[in-house]
C-alpha atoms as a PDB file:
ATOM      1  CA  UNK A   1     118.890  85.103 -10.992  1.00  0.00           C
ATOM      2  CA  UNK A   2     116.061  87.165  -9.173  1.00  0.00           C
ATOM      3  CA  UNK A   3     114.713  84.291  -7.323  1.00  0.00           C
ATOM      4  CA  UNK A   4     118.470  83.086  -6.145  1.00  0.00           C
ATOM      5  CA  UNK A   5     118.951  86.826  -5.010  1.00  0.00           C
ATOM      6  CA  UNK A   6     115.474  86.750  -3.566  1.00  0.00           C
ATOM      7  CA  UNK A   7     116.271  83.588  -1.953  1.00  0.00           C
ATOM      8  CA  UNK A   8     119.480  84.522  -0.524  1.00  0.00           C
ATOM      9  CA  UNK A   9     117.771  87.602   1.110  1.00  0.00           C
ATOM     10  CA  UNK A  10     115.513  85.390   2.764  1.00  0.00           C
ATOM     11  CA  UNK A  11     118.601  83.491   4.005  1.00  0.00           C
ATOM     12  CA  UNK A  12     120.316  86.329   5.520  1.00  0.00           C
ATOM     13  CA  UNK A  13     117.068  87.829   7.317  1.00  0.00           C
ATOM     14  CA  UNK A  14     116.294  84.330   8.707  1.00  0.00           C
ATOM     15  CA  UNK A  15     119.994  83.728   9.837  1.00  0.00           C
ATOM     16  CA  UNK A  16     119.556  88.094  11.119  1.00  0.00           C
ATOM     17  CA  UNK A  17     116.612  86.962  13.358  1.00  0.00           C
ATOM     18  CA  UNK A  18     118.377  83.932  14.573  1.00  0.00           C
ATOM     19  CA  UNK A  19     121.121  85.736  15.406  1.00  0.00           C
ATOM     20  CA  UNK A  20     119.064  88.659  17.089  1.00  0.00           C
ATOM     21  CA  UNK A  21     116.690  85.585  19.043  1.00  0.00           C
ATOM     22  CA  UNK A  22     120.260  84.481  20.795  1.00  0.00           C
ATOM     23  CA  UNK A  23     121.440  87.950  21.141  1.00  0.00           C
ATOM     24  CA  UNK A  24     118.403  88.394  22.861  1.00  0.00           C
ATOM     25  CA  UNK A  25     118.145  85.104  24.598  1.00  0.00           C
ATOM     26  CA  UNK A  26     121.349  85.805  26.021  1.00  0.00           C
ATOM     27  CA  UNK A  27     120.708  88.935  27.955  1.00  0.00           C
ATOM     28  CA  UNK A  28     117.247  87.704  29.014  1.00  0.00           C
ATOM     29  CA  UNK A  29     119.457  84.720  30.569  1.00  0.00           C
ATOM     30  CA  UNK A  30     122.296  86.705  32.129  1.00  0.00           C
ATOM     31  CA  UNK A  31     119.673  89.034  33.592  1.00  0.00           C
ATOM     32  CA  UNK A  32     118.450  86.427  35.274  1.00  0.00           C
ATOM     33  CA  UNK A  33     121.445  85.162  36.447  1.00  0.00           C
ATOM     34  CA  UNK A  34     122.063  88.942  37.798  1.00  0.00           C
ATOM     35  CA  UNK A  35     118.706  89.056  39.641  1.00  0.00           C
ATOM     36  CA  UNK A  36     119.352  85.528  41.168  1.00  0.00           C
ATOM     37  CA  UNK A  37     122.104  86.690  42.621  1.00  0.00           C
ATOM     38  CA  UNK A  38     120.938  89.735  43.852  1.00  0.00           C
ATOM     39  CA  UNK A  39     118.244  87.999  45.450  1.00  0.00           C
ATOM     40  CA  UNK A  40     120.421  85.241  46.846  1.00  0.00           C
ATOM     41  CA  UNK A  41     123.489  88.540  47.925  1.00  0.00           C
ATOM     42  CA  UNK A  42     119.901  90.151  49.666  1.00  0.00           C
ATOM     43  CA  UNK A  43     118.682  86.582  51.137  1.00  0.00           C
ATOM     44  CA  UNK A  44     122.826  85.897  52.975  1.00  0.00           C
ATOM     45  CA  UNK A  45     122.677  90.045  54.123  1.00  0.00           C
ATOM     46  CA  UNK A  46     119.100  89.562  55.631  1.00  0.00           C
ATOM     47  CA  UNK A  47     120.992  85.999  57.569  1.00  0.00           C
ATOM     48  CA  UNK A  48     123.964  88.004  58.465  1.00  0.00           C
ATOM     49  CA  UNK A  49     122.000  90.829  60.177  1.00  0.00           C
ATOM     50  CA  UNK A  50     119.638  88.415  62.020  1.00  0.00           C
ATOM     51  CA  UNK A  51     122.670  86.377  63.306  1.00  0.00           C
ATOM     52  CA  UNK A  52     124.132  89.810  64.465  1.00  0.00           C
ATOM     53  CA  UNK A  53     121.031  90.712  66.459  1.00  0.00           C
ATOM     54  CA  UNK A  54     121.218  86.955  67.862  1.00  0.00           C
ATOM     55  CA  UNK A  55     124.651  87.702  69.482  1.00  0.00           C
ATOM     56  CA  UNK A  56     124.262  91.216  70.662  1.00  0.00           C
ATOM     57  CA  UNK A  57     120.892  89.730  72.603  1.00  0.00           C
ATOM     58  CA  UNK A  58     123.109  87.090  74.227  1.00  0.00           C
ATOM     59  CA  UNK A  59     125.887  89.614  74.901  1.00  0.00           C
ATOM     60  CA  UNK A  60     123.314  91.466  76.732  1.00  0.00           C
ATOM     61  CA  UNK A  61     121.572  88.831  78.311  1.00  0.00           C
ATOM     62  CA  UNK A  62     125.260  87.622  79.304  1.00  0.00           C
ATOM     63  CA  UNK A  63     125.516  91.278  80.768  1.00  0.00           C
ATOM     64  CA  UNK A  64     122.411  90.949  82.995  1.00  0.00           C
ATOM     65  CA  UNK A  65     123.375  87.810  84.169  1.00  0.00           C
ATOM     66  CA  UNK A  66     126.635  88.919  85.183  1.00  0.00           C
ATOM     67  CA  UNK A  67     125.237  91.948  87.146  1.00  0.00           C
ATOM     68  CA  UNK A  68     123.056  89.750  88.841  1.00  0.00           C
ATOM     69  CA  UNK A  69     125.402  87.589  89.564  1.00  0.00           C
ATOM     70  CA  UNK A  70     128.015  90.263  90.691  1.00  0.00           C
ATOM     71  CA  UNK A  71     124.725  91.716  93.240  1.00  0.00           C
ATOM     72  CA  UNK A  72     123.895  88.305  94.932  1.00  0.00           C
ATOM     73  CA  UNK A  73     127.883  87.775  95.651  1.00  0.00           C
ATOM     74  CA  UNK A  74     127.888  91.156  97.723  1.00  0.00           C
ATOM     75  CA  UNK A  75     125.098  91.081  99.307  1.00  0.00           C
ATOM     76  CA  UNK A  76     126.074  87.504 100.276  1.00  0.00           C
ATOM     77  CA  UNK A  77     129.784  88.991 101.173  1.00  0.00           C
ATOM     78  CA  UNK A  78     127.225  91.498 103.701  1.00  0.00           C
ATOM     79  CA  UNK A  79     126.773  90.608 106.952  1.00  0.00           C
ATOM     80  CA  UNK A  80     123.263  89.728 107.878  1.00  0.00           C
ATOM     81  CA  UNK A  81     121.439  89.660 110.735  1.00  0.00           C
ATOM     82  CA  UNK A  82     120.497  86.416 111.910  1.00  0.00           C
ATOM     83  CA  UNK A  83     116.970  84.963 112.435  1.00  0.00           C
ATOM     84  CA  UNK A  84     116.218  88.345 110.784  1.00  0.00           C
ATOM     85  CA  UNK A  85     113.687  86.599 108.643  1.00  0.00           C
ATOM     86  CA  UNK A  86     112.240  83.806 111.355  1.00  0.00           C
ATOM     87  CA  UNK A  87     111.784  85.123 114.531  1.00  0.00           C
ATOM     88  CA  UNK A  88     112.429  88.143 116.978  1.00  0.00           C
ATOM     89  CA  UNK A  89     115.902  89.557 117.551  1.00  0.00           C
ATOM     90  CA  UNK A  90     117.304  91.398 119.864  1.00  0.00           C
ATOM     91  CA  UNK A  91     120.103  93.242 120.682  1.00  0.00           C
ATOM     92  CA  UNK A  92     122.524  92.635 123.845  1.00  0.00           C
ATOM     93  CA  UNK A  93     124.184  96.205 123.794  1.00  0.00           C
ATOM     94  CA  UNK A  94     123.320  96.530 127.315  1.00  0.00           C
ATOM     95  CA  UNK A  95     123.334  93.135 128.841  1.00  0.00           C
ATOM     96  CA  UNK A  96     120.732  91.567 130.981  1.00  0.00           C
ATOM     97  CA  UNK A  97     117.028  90.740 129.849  1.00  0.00           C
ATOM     98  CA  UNK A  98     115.336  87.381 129.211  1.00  0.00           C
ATOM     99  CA  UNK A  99     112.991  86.061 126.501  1.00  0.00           C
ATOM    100  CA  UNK A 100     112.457  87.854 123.674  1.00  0.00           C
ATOM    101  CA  UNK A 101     113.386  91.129 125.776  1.00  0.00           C
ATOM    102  CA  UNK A 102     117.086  92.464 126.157  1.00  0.00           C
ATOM    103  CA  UNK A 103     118.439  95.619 127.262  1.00  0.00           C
ATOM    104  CA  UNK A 104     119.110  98.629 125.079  1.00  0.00           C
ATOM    105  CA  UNK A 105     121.143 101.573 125.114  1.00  0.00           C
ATOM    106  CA  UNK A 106     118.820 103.773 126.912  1.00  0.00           C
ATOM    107  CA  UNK A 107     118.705 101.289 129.543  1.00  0.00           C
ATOM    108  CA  UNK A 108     115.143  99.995 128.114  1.00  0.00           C
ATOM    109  CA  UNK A 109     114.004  96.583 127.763  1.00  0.00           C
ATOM    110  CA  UNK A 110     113.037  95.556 123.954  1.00  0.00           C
ATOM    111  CA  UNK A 111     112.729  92.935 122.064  1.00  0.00           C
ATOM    112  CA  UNK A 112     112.547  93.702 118.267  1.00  0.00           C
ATOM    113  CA  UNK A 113     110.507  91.651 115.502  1.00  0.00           C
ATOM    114  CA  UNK A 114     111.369  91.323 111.894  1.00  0.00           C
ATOM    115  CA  UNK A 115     108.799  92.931 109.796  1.00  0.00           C
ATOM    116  CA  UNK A 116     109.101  90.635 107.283  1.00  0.00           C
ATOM    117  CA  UNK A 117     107.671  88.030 110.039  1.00  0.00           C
ATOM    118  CA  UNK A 118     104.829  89.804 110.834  1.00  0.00           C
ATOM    119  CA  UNK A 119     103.702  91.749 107.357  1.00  0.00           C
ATOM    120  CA  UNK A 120     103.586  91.198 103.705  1.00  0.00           C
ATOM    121  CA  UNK A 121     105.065  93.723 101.697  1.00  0.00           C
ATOM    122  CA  UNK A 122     103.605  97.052 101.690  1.00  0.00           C
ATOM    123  CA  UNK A 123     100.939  95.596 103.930  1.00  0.00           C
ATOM    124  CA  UNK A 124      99.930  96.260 108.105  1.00  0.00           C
ATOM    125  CA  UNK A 125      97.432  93.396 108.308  1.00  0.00           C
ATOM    126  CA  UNK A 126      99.352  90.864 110.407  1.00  0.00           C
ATOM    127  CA  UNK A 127     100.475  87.541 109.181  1.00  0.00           C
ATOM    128  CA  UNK A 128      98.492  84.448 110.892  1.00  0.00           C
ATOM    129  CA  UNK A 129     101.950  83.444 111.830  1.00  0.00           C
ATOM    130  CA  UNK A 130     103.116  85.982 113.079  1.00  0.00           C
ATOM    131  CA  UNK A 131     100.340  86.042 116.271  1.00  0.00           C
ATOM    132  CA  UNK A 132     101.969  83.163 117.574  1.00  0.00           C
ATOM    133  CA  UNK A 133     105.021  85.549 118.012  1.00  0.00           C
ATOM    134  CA  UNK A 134     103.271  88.420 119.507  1.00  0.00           C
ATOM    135  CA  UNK A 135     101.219  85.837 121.483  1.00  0.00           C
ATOM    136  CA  UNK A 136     104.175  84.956 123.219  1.00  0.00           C
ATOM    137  CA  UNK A 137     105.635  88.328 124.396  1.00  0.00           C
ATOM    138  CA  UNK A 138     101.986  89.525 125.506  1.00  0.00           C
ATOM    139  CA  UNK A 139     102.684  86.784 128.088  1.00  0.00           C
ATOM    140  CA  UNK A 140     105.694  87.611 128.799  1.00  0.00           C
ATOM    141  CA  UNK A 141     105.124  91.435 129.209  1.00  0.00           C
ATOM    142  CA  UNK A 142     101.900  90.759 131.403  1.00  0.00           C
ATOM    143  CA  UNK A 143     104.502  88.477 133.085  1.00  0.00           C
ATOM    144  CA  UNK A 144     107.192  90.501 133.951  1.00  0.00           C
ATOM    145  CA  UNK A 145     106.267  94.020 133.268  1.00  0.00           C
ATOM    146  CA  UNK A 146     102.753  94.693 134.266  1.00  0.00           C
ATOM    147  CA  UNK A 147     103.233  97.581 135.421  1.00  0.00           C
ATOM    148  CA  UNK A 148     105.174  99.315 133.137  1.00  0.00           C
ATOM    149  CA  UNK A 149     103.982 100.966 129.892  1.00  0.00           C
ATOM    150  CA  UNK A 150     104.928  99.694 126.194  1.00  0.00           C
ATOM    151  CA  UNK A 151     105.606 102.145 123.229  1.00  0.00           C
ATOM    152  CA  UNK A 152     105.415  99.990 119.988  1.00  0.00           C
ATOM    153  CA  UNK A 153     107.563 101.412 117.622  1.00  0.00           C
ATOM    154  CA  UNK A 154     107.591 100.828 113.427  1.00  0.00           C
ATOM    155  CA  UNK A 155     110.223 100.686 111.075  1.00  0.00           C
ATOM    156  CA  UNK A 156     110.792 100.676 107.249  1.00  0.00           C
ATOM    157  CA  UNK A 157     113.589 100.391 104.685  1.00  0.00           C
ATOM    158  CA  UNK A 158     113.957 103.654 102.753  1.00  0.00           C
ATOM    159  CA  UNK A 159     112.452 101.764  99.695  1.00  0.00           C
ATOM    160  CA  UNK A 160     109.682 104.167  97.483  1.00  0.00           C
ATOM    161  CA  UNK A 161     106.385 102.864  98.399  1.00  0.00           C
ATOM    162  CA  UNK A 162     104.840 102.142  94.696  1.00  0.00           C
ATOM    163  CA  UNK A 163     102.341  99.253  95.542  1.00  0.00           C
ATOM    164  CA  UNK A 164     100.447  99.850  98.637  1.00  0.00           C
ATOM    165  CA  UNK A 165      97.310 102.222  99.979  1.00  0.00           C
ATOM    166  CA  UNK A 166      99.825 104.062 101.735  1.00  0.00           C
ATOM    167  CA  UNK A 167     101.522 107.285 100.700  1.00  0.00           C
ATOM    168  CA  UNK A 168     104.615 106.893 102.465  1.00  0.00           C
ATOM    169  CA  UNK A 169     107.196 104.975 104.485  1.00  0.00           C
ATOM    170  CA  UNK A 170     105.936 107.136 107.255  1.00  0.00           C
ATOM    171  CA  UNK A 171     101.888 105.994 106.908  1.00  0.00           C
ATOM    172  CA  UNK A 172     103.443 102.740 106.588  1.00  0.00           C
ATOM    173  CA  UNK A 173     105.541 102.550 109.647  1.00  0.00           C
ATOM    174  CA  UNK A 174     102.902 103.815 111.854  1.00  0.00           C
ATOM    175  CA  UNK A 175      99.732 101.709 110.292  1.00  0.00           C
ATOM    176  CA  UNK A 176     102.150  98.062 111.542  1.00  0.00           C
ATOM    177  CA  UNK A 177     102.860  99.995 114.852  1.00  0.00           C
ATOM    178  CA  UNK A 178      99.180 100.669 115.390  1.00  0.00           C
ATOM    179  CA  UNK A 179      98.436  96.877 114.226  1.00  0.00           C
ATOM    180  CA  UNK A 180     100.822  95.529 116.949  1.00  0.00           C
ATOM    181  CA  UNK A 181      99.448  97.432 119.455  1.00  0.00           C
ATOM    182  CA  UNK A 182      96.184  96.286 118.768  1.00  0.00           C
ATOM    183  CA  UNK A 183      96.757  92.859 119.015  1.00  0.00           C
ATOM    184  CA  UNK A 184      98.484  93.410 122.281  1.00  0.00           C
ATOM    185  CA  UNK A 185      95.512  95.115 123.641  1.00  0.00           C
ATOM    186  CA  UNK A 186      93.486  92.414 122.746  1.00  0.00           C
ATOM    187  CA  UNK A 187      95.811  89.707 124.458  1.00  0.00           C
ATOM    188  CA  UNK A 188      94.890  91.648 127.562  1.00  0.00           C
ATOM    189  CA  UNK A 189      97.678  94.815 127.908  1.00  0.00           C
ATOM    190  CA  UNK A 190      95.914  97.878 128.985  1.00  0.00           C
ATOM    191  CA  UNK A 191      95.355 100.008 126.194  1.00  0.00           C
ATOM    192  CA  UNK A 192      95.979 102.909 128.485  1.00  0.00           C
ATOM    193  CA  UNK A 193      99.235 101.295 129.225  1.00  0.00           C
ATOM    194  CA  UNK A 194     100.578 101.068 125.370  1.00  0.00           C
ATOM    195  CA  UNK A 195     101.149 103.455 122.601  1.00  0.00           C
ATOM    196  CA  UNK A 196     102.202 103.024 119.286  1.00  0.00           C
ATOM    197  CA  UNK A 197     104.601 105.517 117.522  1.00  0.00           C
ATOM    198  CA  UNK A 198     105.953 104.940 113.199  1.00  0.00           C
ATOM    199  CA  UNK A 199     109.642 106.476 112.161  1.00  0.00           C
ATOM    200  CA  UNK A 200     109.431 105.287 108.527  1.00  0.00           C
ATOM    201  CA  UNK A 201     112.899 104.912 107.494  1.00  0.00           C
ATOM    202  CA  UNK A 202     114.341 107.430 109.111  1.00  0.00           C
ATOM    203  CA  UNK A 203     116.294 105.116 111.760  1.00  0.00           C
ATOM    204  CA  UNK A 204     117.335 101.953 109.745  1.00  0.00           C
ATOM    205  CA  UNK A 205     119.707  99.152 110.244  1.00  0.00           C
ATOM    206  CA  UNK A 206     122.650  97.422 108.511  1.00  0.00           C
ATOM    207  CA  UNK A 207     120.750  95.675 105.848  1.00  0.00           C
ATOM    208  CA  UNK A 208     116.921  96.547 104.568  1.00  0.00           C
ATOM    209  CA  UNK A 209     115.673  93.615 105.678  1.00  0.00           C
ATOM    210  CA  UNK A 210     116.739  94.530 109.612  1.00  0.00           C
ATOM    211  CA  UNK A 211     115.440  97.872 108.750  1.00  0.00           C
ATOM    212  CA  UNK A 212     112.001  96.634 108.152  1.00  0.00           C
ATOM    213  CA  UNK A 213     111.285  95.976 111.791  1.00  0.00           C
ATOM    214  CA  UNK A 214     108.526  96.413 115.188  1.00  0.00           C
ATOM    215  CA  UNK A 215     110.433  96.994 118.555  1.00  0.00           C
ATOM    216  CA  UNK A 216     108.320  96.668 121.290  1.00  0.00           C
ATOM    217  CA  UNK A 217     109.892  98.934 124.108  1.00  0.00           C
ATOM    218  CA  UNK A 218     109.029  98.632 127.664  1.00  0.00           C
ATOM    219  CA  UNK A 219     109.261 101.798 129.403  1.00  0.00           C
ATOM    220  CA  UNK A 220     111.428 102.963 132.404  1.00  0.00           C
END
């Protein structure tokens, strides 16, 4: 009888630790299962927030697109001056004049040159190109209006300077008019006979472009 009771005891604390093993085994399993998902809920929130970023930066970059877009169709809807970017131009307020000269509103000849034409931005040194310009009203000033004196006048958009050696629109404007006259005076116009004058900004034009600008101005 003592070894059937001692047996039986043995039963019950082998069918206890079995049943403690699965107890056990159980929550070791659902925990699992728990941190799976947790890992898997953290894995589709991390997703989520990257897609989110995705579309705001194409919202924004659809934004910036849209203002550029909305920029180049007015200043395309602006008028603009033509040959503003290729050769001289010149105004006809006044009538008469020939070549690249016509007659202002002072009753002055001119003939005005896109700065663009004859300067890199921020820059006096004259464009190679742009001699072939100058070249030709030299001629045409020791031409037709030898005796008469020449003011060169500079321009320049009202545009910050921010990269160039000069301080201001002003140093600017007068370094090109200074460069113009020099090359005039070397195509053979009497340096005593020119002068060369800058107004920065401080007289521009419809557009920055026809702001940017030399007038050569023969004087009554």
């Amino acid at each position: 009888m003592a070894s059937t009771g001692a047996l039986r005891r043995i039963g019950l604390g082998m069918a206890a630790v079995m049943v403690a093993s699965l107890f056990l085994g159980g929550c070791s399993a659902q925990k699992k299962r728990e941190e799976a998902l947790k890992a898997e809920a953290q894995e589709c929130a991390e997703k989520n927030a990257a897609l989110e970023q995705s579309l705001r930066d194409k919202d924004s970059r659809i934004t910036e697109l849209e203002g550029r877009l909305s920029a180049m169709q007015t200043a395309a809807a602006q008028p603009q001056p033509s040959d503003s970017f290729s050769k001289p131009f010149s105004s006809n307020t006044g009538g008469g004049g020939s070549g690249d000269f016509s007659r202002d509103e002072q009753g002055n000849m001119r003939a005005r040159i896109s700065g663009d034409v004859l300067f890199a931005s921020g820059q006096a040194t004259l464009r190679p190109e742009a001699k072939k310009t100058l070249d030709r009203i030299a001629a045409q000033i020791k031409r037709e209006y030898a005796n008469d004196n020449v003011r060169v006048e500079g321009y320049t958009d009202s545009d910050p300077i921010r990269k160039s050696k000069f301080a201001s629109n002003q140093a600017l404007s007068e370094a090109r008019a200074q460069a113009v006259e020099t090359y005039l005076v070397q195509k053979g116009i009497s340096s005593r006979r020119v002068q060369a004058v800058g107004y920065g900004s401080s007289k521009p034009k419809g557009t920055k472009a026809a702001s940017r600008r030399v007038e050569i101005v023969i004087l009554n």
